[in-house]
PDB file of N, CA and C in Angstrom:
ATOM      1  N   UNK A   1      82.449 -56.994  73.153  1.00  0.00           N
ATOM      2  CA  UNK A   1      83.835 -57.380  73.335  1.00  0.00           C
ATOM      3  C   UNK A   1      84.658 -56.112  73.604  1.00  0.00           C
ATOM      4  N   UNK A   2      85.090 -56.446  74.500  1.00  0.00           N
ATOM      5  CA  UNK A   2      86.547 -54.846  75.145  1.00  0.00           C
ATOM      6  C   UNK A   2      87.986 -55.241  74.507  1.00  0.00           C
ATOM      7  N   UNK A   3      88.441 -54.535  74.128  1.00  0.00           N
ATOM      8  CA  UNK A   3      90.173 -54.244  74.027  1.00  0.00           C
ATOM      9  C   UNK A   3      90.868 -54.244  75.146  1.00  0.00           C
ATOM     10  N   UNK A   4      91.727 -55.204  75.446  1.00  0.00           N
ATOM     11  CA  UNK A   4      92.586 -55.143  76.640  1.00  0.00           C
ATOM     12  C   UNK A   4      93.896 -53.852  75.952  1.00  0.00           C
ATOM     13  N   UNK A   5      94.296 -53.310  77.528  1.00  0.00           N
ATOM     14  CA  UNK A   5      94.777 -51.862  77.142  1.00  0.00           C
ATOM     15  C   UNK A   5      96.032 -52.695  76.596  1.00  0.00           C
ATOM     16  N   UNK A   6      96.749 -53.469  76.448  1.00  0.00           N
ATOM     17  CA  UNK A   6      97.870 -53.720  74.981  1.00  0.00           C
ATOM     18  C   UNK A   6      97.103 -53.348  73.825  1.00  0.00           C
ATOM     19  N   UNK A   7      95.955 -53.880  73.489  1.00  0.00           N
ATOM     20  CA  UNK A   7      95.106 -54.074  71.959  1.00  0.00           C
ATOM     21  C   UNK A   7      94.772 -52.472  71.927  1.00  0.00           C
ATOM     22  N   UNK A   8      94.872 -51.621  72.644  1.00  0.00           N
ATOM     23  CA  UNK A   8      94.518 -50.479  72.052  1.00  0.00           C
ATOM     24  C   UNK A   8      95.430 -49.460  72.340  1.00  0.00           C
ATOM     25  N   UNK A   9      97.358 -50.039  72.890  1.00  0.00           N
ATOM     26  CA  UNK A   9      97.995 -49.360  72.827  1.00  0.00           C
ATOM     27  C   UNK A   9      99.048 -49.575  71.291  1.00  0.00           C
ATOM     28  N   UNK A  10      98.199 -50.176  71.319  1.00  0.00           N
ATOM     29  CA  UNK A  10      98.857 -51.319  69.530  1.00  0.00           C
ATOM     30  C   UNK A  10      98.150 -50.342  68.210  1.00  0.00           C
ATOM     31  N   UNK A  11      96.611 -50.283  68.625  1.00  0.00           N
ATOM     32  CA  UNK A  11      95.506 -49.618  67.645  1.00  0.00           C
ATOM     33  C   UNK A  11      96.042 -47.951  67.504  1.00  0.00           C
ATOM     34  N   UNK A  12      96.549 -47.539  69.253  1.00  0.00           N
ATOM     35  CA  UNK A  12      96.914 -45.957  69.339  1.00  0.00           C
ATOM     36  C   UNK A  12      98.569 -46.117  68.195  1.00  0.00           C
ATOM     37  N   UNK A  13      99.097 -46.566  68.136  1.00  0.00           N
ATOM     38  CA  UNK A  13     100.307 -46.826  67.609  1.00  0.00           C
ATOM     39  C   UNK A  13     100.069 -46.781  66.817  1.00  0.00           C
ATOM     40  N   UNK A  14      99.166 -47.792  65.516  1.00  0.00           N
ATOM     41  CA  UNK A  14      99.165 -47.911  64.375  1.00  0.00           C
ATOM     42  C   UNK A  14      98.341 -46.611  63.672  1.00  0.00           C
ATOM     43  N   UNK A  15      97.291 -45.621  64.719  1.00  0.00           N
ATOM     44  CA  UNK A  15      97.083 -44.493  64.152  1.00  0.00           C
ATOM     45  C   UNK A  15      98.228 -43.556  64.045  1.00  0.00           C
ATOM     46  N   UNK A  16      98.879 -43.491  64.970  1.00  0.00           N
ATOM     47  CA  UNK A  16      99.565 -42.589  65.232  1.00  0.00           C
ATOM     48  C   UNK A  16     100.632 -42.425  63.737  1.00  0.00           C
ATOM     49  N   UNK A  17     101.118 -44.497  63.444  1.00  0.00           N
ATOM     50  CA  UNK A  17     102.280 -43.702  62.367  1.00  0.00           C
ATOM     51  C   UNK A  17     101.382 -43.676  61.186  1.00  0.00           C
ATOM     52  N   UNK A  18      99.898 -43.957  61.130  1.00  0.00           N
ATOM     53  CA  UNK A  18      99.356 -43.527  59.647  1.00  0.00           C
ATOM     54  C   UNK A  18      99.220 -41.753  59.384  1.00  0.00           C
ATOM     55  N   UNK A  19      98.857 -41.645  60.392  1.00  0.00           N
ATOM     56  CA  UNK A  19      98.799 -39.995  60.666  1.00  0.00           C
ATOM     57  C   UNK A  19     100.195 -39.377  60.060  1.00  0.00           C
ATOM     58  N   UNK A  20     101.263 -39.848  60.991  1.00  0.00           N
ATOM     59  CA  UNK A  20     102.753 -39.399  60.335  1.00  0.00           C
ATOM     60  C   UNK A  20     102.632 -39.726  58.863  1.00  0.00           C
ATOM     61  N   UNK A  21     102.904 -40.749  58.311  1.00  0.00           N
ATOM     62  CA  UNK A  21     102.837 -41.163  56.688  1.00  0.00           C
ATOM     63  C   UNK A  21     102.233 -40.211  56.083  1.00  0.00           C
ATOM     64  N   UNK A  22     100.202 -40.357  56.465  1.00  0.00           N
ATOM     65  CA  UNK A  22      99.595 -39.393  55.615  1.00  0.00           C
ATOM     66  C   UNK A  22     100.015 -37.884  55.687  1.00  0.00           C
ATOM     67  N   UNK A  23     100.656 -37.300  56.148  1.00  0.00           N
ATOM     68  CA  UNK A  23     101.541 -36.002  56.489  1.00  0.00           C
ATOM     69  C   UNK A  23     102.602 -35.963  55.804  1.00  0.00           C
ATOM     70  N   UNK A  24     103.592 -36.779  56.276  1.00  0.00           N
ATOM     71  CA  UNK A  24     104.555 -37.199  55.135  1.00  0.00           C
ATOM     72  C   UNK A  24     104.362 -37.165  53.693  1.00  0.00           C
ATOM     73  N   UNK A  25     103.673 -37.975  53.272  1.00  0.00           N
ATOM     74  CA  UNK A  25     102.855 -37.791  52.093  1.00  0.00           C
ATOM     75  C   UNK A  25     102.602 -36.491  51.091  1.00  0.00           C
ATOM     76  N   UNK A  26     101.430 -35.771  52.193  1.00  0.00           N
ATOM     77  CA  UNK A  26     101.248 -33.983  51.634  1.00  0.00           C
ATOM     78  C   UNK A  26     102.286 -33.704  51.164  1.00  0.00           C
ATOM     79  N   UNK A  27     103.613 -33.387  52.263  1.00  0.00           N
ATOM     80  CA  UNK A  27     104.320 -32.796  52.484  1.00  0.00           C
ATOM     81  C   UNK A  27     104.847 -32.851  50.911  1.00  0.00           C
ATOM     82  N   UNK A  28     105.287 -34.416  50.889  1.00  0.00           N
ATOM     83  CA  UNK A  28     105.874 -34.921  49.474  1.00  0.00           C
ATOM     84  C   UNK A  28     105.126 -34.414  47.935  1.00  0.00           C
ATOM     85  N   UNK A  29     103.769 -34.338  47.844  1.00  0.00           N
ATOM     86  CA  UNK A  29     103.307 -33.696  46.937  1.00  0.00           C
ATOM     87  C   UNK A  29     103.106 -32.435  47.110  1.00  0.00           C
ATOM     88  N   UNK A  30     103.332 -31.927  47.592  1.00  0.00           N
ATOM     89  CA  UNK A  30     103.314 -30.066  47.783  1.00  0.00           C
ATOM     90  C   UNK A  30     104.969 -29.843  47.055  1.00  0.00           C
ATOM     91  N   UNK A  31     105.291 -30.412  47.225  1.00  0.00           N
ATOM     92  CA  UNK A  31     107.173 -30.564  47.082  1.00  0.00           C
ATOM     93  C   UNK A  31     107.233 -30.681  45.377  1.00  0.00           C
ATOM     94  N   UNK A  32     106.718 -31.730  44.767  1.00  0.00           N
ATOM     95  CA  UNK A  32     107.154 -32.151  43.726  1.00  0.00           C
ATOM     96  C   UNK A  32     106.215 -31.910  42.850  1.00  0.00           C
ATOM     97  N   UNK A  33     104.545 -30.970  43.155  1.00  0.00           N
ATOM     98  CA  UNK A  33     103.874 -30.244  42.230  1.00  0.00           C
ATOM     99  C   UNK A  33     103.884 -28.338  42.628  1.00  0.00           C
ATOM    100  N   UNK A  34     105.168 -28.328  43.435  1.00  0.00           N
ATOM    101  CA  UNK A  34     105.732 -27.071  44.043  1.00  0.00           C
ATOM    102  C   UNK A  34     104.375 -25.822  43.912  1.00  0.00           C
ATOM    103  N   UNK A  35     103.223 -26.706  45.020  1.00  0.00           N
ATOM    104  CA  UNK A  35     102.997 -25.720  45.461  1.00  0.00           C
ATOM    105  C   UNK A  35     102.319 -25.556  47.187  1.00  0.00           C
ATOM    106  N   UNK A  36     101.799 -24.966  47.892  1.00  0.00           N
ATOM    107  CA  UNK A  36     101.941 -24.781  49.334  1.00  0.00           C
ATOM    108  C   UNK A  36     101.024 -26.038  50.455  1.00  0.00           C
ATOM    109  N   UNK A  37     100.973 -25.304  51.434  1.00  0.00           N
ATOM    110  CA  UNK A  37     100.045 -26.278  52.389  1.00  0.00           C
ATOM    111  C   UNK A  37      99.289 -25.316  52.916  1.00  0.00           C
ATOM    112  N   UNK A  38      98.044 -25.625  53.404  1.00  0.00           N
ATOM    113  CA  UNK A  38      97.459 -24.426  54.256  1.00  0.00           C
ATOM    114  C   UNK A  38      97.018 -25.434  55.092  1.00  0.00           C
ATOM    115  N   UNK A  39      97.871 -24.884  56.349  1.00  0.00           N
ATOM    116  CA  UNK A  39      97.552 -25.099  57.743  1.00  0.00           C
ATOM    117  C   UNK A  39      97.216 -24.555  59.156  1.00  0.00           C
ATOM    118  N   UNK A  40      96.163 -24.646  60.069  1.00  0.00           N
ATOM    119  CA  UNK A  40      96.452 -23.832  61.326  1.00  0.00           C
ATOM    120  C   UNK A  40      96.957 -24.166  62.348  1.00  0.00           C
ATOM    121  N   UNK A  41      97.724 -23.149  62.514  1.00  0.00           N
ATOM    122  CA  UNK A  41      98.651 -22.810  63.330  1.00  0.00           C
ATOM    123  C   UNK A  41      98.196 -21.923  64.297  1.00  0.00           C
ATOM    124  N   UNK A  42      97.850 -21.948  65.651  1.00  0.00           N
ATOM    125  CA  UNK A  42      97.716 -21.491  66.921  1.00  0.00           C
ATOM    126  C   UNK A  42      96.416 -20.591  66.569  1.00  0.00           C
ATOM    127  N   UNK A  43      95.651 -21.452  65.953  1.00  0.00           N
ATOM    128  CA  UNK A  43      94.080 -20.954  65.343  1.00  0.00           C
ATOM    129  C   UNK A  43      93.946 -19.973  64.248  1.00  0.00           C
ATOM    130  N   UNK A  44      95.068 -19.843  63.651  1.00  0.00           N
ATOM    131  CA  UNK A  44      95.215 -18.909  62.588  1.00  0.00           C
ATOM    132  C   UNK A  44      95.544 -19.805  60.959  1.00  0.00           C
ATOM    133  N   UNK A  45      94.915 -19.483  60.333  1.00  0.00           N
ATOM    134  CA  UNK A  45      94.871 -20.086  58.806  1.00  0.00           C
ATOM    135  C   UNK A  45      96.339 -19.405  58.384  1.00  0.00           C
ATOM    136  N   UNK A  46      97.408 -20.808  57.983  1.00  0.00           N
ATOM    137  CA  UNK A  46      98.391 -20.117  57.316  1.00  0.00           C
ATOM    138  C   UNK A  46      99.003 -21.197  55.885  1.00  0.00           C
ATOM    139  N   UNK A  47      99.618 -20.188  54.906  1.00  0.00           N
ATOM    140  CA  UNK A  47      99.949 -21.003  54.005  1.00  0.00           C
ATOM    141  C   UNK A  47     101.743 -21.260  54.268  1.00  0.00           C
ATOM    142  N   UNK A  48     101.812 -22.041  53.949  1.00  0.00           N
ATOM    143  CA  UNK A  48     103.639 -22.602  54.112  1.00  0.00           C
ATOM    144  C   UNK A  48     103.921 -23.138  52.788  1.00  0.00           C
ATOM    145  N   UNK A  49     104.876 -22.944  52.675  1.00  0.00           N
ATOM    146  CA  UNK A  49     106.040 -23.729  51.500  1.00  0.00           C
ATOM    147  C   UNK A  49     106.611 -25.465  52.324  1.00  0.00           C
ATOM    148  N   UNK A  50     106.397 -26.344  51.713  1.00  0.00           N
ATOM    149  CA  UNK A  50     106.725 -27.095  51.993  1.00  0.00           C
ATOM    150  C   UNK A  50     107.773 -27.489  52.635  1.00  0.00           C
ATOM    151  N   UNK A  51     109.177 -26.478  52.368  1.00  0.00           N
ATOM    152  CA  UNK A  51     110.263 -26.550  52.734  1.00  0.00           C
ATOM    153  C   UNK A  51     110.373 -25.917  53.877  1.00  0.00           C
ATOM    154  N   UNK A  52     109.495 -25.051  54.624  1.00  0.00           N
ATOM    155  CA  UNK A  52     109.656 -24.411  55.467  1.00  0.00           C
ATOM    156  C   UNK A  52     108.655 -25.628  56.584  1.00  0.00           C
ATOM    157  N   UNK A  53     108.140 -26.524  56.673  1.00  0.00           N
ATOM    158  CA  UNK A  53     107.984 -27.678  57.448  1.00  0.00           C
ATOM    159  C   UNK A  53     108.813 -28.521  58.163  1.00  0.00           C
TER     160      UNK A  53
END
């Protein structure tokens, strides 16, 4: 069975805002157990303060 391209511009959508949320999320516990994120950034390992996101 194939996905007609609505059914998988629906599926790209619903990843897209879980992705945002689960990000959202981090963001929110880095915040309120105040401490960082380590992320890369332009292939370089970096740590951030939440607030600086």
């Amino acid at each position: 069975m194939t996905m007609s391209e609505r059914e998988i511009t629906e599926m790209q959508q619903k990843i897209d805002e879980g992705i945002l949320l689960a990000q959202q999320r981090l963001v929110d516990k880095a915040r309120l157990f105040n401490t960082t994120l380590v992320v890369s950034r332009d292939g370089e390992v970096v740590e951030l303060k939440p607030e600086d996101l």
